[in-house]
C-alpha atoms as a PDB file:
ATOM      1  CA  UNK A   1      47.046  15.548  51.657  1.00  0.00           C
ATOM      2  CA  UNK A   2      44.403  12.553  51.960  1.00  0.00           C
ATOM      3  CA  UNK A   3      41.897  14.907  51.777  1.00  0.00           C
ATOM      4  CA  UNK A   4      43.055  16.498  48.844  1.00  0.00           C
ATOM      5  CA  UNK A   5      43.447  13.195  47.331  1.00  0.00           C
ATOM      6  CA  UNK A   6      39.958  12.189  48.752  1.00  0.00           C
ATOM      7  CA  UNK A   7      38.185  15.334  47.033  1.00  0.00           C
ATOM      8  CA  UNK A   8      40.394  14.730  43.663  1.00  0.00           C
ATOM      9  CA  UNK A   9      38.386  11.088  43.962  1.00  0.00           C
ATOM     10  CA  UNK A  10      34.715  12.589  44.552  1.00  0.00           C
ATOM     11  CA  UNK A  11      35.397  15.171  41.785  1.00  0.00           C
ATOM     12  CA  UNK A  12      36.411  12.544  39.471  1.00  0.00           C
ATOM     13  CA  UNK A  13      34.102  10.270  39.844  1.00  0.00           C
ATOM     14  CA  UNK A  14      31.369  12.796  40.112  1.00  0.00           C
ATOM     15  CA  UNK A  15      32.447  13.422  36.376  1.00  0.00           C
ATOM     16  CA  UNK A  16      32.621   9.931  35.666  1.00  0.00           C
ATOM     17  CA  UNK A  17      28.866   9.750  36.716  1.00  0.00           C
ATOM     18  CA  UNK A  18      27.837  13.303  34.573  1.00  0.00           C
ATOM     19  CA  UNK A  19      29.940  11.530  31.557  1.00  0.00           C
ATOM     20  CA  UNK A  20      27.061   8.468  32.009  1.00  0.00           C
ATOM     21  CA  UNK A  21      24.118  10.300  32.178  1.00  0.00           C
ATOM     22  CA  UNK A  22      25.673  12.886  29.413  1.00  0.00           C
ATOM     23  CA  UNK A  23      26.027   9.273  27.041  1.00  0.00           C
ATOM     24  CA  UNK A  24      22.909   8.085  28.506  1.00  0.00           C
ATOM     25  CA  UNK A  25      21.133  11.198  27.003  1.00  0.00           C
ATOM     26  CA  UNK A  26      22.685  10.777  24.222  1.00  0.00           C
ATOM     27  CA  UNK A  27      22.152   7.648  23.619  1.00  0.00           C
ATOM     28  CA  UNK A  28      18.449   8.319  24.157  1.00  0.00           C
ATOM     29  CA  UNK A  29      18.229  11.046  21.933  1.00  0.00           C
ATOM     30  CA  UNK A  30      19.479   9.115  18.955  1.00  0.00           C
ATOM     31  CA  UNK A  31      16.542   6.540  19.965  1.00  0.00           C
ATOM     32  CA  UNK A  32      14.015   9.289  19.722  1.00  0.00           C
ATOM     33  CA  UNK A  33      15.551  10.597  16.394  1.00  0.00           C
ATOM     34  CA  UNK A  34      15.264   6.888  14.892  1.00  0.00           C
ATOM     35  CA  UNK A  35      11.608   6.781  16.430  1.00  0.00           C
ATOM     36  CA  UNK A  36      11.253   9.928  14.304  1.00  0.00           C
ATOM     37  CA  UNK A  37      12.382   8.498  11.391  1.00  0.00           C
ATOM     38  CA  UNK A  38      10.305   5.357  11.853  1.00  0.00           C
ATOM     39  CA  UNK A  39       7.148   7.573  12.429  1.00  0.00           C
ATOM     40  CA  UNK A  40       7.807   9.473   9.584  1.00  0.00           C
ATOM     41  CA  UNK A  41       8.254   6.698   7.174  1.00  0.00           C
ATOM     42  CA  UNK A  42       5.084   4.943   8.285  1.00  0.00           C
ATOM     43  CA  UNK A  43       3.088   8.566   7.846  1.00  0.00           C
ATOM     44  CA  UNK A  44       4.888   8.368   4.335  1.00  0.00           C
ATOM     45  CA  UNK A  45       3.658   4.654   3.436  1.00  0.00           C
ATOM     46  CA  UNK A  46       0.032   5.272   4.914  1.00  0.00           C
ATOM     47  CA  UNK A  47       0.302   8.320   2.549  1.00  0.00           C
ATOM     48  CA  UNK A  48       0.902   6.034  -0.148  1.00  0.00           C
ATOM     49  CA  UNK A  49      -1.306   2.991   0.638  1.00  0.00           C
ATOM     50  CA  UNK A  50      -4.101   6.008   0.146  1.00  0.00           C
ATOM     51  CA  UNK A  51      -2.948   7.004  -2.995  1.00  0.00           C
ATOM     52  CA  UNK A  52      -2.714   4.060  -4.349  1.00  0.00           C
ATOM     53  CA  UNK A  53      -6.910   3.188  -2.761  1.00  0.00           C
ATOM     54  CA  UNK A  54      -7.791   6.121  -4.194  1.00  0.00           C
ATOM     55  CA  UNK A  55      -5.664   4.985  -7.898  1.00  0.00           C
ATOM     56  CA  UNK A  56      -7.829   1.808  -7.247  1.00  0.00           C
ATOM     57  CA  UNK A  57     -11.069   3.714  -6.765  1.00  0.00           C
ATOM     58  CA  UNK A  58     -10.541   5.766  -9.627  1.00  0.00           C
ATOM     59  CA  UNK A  59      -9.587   2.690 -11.950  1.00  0.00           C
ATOM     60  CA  UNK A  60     -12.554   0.993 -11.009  1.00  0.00           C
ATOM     61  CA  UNK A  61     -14.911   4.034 -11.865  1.00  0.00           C
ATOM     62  CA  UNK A  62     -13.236   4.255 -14.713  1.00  0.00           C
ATOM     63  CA  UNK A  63     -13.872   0.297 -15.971  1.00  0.00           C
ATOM     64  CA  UNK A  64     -17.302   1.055 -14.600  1.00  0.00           C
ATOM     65  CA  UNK A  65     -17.828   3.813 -17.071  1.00  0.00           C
ATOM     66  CA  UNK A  66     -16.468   2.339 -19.950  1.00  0.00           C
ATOM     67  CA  UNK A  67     -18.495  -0.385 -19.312  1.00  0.00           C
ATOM     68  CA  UNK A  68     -21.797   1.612 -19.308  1.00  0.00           C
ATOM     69  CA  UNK A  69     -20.641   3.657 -22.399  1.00  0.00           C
ATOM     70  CA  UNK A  70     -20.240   0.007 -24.061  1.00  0.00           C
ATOM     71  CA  UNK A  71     -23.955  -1.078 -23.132  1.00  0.00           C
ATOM     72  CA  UNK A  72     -25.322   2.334 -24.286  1.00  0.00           C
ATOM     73  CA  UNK A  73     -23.565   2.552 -27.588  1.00  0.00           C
ATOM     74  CA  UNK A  74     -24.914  -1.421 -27.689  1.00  0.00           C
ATOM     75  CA  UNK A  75     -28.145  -0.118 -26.994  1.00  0.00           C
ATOM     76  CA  UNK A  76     -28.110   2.917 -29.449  1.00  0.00           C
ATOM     77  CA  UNK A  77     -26.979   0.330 -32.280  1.00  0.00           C
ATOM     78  CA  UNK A  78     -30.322  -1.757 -31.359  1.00  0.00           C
ATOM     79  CA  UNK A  79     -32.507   1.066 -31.744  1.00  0.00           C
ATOM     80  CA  UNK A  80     -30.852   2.270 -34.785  1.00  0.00           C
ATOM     81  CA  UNK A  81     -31.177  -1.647 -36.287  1.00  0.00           C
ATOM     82  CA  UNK A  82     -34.842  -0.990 -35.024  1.00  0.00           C
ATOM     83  CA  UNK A  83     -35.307   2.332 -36.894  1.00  0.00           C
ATOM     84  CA  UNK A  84     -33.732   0.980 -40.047  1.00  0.00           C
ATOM     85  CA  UNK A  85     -35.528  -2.537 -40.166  1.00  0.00           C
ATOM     86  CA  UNK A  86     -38.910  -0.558 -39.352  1.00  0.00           C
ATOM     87  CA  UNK A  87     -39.229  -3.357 -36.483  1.00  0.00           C
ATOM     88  CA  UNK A  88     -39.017  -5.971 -38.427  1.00  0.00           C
ATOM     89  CA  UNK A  89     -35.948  -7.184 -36.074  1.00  0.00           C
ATOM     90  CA  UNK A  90     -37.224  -6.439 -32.684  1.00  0.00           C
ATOM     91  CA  UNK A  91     -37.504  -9.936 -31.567  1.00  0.00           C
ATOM     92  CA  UNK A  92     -33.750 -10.382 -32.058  1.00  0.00           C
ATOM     93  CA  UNK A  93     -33.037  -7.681 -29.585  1.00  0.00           C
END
């Protein structure tokens, strides 16, 4: 009888010990799914951060451009004020 008490005790607390390591997976397995998540959000920002470079890139080629269309058509005005006056206005150019 003690020793079917005895190996009632072992077999219970040999599932109390597979119970902890079953939680302890678990446990870790929901820390590896929030890593996940974390990892994935930070691919998703570093995504964005890019975009928004390359937004900034294209925004400054962009001013850039306008910019040199502004000094050409400033240019082409001069010349035409050039052609018109015969020269007579270079100086003021």
């Amino acid at each position: 009888m003690w020793q079917e008490l005895e190996y009632r005790i072992d077999v219970w607390q040999e599932l109390e010990y597979r119970i902890d390591v079953w939680q302890e997976l678990e446990y870790r397995i929901d820390v590896w799914q929030e890593l996940e998540y974390r990892i994935d959000v930070w691919q998703e920002l570093e995504y964005r951060i890019d975009v928004w470079q390359e937004l900034e890139y294209r925004i400054d080629v962009w001013q850039e451009l306008e910019y040199r269309i502004d000094v050409w058509q400033e240019l082409e005005y001069r010349i035409d004020v050039c052609r018109v006056t015969r020269g007579a206005h270079i100086e003021h150019l």
